[in-house]
C-alpha atoms as a PDB file:
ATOM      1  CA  UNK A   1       0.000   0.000   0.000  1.00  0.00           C
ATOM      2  CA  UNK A   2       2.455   2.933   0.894  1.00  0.00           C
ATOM      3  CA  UNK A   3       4.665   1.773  -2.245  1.00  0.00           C
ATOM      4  CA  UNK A   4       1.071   2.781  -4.498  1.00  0.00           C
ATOM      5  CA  UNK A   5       0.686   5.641  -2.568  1.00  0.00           C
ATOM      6  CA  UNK A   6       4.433   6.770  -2.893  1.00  0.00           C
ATOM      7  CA  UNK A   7       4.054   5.832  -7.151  1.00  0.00           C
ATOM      8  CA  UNK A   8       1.112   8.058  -6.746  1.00  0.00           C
ATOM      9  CA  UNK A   9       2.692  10.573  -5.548  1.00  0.00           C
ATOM     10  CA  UNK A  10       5.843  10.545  -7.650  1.00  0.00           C
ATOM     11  CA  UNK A  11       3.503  10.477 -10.778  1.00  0.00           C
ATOM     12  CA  UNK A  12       1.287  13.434 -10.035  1.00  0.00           C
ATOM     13  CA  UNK A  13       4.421  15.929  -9.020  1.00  0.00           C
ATOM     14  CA  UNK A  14       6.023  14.415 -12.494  1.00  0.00           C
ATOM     15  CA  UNK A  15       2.918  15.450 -14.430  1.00  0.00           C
ATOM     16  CA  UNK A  16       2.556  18.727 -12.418  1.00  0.00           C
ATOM     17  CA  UNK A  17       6.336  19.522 -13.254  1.00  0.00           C
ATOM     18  CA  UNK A  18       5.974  18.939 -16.846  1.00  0.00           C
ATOM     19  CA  UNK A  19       3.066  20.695 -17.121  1.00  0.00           C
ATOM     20  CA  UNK A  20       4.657  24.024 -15.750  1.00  0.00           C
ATOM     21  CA  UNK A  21       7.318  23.455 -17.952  1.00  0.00           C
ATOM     22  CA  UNK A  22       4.927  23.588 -21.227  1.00  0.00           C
ATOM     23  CA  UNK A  23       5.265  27.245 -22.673  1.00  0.00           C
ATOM     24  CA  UNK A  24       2.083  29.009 -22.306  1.00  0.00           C
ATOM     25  CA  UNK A  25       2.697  31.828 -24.785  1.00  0.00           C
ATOM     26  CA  UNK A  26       0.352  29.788 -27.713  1.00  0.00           C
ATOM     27  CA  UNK A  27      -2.394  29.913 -25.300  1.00  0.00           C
ATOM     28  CA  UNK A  28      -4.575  33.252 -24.903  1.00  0.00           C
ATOM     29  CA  UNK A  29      -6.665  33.688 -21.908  1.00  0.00           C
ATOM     30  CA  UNK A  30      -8.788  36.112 -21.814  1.00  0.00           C
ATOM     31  CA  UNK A  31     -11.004  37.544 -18.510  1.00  0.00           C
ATOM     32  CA  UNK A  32     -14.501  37.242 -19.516  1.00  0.00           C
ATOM     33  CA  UNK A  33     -16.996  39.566 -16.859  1.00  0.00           C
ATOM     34  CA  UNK A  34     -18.739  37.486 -14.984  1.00  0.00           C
ATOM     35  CA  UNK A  35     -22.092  38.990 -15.444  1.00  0.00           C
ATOM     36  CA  UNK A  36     -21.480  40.003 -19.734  1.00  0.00           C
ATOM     37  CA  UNK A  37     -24.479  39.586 -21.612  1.00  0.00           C
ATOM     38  CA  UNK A  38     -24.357  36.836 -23.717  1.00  0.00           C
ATOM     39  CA  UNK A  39     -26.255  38.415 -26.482  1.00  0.00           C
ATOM     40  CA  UNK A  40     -27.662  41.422 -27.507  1.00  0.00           C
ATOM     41  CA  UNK A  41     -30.056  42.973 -26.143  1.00  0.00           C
ATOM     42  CA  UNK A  42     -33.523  43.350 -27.969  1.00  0.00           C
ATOM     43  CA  UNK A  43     -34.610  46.920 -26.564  1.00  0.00           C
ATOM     44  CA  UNK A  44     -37.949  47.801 -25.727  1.00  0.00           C
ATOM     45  CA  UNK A  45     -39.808  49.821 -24.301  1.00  0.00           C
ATOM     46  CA  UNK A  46     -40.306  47.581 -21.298  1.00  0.00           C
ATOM     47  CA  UNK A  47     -36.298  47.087 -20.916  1.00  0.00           C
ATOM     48  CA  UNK A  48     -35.320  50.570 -21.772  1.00  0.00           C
ATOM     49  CA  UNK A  49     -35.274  51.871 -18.459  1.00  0.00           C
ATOM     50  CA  UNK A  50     -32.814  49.135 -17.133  1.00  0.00           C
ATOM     51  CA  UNK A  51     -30.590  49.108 -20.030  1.00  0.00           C
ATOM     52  CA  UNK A  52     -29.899  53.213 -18.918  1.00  0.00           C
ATOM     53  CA  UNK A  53     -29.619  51.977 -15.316  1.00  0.00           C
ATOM     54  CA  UNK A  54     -26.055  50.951 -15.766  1.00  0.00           C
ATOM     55  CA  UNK A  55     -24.855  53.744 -17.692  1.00  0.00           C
ATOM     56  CA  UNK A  56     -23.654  56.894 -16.546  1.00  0.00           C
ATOM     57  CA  UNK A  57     -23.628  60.648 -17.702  1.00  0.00           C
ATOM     58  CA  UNK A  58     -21.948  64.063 -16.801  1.00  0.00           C
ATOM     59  CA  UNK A  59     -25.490  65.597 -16.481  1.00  0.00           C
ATOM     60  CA  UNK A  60     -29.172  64.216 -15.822  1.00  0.00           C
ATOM     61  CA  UNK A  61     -31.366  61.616 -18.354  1.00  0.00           C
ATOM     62  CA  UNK A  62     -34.469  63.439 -18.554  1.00  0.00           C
ATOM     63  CA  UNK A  63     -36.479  61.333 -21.117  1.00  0.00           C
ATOM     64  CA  UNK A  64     -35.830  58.179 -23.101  1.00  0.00           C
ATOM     65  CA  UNK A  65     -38.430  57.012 -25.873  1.00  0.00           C
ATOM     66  CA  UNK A  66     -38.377  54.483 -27.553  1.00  0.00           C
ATOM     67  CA  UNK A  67     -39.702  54.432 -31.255  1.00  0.00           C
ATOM     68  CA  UNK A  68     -38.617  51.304 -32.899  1.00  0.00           C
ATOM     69  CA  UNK A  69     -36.157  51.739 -34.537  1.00  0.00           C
ATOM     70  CA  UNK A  70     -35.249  54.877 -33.267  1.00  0.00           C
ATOM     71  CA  UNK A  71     -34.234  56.046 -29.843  1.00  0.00           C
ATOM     72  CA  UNK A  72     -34.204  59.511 -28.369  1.00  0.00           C
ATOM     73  CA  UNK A  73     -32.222  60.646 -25.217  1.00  0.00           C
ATOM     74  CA  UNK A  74     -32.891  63.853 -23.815  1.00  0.00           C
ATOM     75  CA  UNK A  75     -30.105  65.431 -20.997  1.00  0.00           C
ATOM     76  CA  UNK A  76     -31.508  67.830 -18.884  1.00  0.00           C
ATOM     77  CA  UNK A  77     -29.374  70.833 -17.635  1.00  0.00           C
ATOM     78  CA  UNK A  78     -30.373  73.683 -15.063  1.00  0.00           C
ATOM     79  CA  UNK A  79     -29.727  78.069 -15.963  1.00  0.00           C
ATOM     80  CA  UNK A  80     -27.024  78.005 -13.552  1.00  0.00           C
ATOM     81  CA  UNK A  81     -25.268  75.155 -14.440  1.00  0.00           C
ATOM     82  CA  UNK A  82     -21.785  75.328 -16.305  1.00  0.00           C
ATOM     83  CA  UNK A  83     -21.862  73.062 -19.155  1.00  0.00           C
ATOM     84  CA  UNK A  84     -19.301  71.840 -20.982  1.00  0.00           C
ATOM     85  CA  UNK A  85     -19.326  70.868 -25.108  1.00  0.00           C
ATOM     86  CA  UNK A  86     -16.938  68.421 -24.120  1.00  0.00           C
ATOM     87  CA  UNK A  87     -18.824  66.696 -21.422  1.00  0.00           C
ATOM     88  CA  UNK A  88     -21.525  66.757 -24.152  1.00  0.00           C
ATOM     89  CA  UNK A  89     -19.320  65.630 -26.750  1.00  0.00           C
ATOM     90  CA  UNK A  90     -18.590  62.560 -24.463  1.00  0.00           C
ATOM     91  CA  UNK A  91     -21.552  61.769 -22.938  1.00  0.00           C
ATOM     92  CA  UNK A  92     -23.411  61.337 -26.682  1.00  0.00           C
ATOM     93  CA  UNK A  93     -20.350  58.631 -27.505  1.00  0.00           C
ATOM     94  CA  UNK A  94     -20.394  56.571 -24.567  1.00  0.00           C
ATOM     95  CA  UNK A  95     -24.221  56.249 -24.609  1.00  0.00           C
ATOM     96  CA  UNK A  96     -24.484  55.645 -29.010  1.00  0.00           C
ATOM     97  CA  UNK A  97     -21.306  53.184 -28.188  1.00  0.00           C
ATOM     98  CA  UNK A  98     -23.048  51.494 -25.580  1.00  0.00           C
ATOM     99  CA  UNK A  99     -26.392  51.153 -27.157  1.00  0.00           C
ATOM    100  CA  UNK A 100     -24.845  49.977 -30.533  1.00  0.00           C
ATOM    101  CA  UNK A 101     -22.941  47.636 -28.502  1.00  0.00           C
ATOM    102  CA  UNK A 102     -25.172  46.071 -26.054  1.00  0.00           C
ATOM    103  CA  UNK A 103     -28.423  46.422 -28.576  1.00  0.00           C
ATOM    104  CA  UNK A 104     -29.492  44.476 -31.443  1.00  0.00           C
ATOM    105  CA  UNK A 105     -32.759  46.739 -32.611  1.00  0.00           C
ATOM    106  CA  UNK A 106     -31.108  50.884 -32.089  1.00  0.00           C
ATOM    107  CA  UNK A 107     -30.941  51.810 -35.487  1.00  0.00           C
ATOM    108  CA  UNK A 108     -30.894  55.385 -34.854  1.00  0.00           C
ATOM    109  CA  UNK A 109     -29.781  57.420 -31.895  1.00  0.00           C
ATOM    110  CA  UNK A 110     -31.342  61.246 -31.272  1.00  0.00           C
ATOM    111  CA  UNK A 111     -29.455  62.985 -28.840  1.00  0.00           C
ATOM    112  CA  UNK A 112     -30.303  66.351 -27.403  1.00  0.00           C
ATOM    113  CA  UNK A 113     -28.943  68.821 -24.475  1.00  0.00           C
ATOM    114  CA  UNK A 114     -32.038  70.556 -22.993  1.00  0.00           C
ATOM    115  CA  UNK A 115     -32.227  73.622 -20.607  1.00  0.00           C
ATOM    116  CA  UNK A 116     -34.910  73.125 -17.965  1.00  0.00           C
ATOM    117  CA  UNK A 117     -36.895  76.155 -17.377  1.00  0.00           C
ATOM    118  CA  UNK A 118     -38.544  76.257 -13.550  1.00  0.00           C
ATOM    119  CA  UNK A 119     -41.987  76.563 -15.422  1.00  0.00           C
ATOM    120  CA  UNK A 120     -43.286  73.172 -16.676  1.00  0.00           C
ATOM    121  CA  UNK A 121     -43.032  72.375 -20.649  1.00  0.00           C
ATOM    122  CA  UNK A 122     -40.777  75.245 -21.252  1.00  0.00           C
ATOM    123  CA  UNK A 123     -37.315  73.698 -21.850  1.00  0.00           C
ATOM    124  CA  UNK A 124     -34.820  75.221 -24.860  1.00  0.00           C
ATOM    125  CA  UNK A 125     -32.633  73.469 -27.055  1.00  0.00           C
ATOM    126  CA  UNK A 126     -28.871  74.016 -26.567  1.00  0.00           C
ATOM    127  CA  UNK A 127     -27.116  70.534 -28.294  1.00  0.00           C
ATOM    128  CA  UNK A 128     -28.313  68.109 -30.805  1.00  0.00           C
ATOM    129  CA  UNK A 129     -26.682  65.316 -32.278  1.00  0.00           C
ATOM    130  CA  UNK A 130     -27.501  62.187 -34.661  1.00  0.00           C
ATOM    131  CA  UNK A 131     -26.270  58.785 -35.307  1.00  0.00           C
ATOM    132  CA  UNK A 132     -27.949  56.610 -37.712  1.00  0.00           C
ATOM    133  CA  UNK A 133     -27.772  52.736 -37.650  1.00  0.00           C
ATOM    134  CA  UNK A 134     -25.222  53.212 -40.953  1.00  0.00           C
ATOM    135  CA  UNK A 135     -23.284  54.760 -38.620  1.00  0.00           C
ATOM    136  CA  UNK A 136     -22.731  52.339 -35.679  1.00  0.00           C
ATOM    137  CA  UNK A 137     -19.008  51.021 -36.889  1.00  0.00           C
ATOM    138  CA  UNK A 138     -17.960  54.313 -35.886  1.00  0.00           C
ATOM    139  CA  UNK A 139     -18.567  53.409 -32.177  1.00  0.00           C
ATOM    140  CA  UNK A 140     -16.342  50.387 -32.587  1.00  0.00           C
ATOM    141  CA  UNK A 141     -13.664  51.665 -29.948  1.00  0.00           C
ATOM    142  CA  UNK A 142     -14.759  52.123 -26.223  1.00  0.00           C
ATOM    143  CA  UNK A 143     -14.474  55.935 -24.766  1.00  0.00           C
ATOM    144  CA  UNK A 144     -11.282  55.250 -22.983  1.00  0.00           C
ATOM    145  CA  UNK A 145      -9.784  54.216 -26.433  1.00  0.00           C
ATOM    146  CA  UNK A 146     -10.454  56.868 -28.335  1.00  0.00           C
ATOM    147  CA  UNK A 147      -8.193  59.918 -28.667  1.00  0.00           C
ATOM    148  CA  UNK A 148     -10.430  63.284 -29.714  1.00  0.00           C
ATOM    149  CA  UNK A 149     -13.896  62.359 -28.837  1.00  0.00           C
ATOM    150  CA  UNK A 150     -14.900  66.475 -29.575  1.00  0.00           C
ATOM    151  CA  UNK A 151     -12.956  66.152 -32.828  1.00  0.00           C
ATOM    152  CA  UNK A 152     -14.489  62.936 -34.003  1.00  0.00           C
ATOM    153  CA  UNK A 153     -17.975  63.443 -32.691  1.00  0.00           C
ATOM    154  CA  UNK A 154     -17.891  67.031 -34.591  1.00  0.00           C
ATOM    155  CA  UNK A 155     -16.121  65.193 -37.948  1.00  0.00           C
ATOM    156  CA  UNK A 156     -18.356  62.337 -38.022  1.00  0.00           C
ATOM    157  CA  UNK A 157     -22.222  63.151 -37.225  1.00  0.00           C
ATOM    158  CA  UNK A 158     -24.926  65.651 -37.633  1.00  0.00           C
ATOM    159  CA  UNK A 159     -24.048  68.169 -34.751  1.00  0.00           C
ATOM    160  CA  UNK A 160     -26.307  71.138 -33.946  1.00  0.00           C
ATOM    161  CA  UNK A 161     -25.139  73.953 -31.324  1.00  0.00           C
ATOM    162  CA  UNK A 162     -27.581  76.632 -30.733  1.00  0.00           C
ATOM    163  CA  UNK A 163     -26.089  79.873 -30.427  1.00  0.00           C
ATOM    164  CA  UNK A 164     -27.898  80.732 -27.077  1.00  0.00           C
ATOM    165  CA  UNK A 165     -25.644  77.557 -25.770  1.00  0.00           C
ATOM    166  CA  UNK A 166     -22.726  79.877 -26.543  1.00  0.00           C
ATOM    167  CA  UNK A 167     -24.424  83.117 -24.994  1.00  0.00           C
ATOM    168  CA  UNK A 168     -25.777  81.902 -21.400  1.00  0.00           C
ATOM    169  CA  UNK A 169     -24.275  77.982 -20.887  1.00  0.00           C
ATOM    170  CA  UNK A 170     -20.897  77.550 -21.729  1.00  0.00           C
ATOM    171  CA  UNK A 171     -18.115  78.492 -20.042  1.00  0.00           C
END
């Protein structure tokens, strides 16, 4: 019995020797999350709301809708606060990246920059900006990744500044 044991032994730290000797630079690991969707998304209005849950902006969601195919996000800023184009500029590529990403239905993204008024139904627009479903390879590199986000997102898509954003918002 303690010879099998002992053969055991001697034959499991043999294999566990060669083993560390095999190179591992052929092999690619890569970290999948643990929670990653495992396919798109199909968005609706039902799972709109959750799918905006996880994502994160430089200045308040005011109103989603969904119209399939088509999705418009609305950003609500107050008079007093300092806005930045670039915040903008960032906040518009993250979201279209993340909703060309994680969706299988967005076709079309409407993106505007509102300023609330303190009397209800009065809001004015300061930043609009459009991304159609032709355009959802442009969103193929995360945020992080890319190097002029204000360049690109100016360069690349429909952008429309109203002049008052100039005037009274922007620093």
């Amino acid at each position: 019995m303690p010879r099998r044991l002992f053969a055991a032994i001697a034959v499991s730290a043999f294999l566990a020797l060669m083993l560390s000797l095999v190179p591992n630079t052929g092999w690619k690991r890569t970290d999948v999350p643990t929670f990653q969707a495992s396919r798109p998304i199909h968005l609706s209005e039902q799972n709109a709301l959750d799918l905006f849950t996880s994502m994160t902006t430089h200045y308040n969601i005011k109103r989603i809708k969904w119209d399939n195919p088509s999705l418009y996000v609305d950003l609500a800023v107050k008079p007093s606060d300092n806005v930045e184009l670039s915040h903008v500029y960032q906040d518009f590529y993250s979201l279209t990246h993340e909703l060309f990403t994680l969706t299988d239905n967005v076709k079309q993204v409407y993106f505007r920059v509102l300023e609330e008024r303190d009397t209800p139904k009065e809001s004015r627009l300061l930043v609009a900006i459009e991304s159609n479903g032709t355009d959802a390879d442009a969103f193929d590199k995360p945020l992080e990744t890319q190097m002029d986000v204000e360049q690109y997102v100016r360069d690349s898509f429909p952008v429309r500044i109203d002049p008052y954003f100039y005037e009274r918002i922007s620093p």
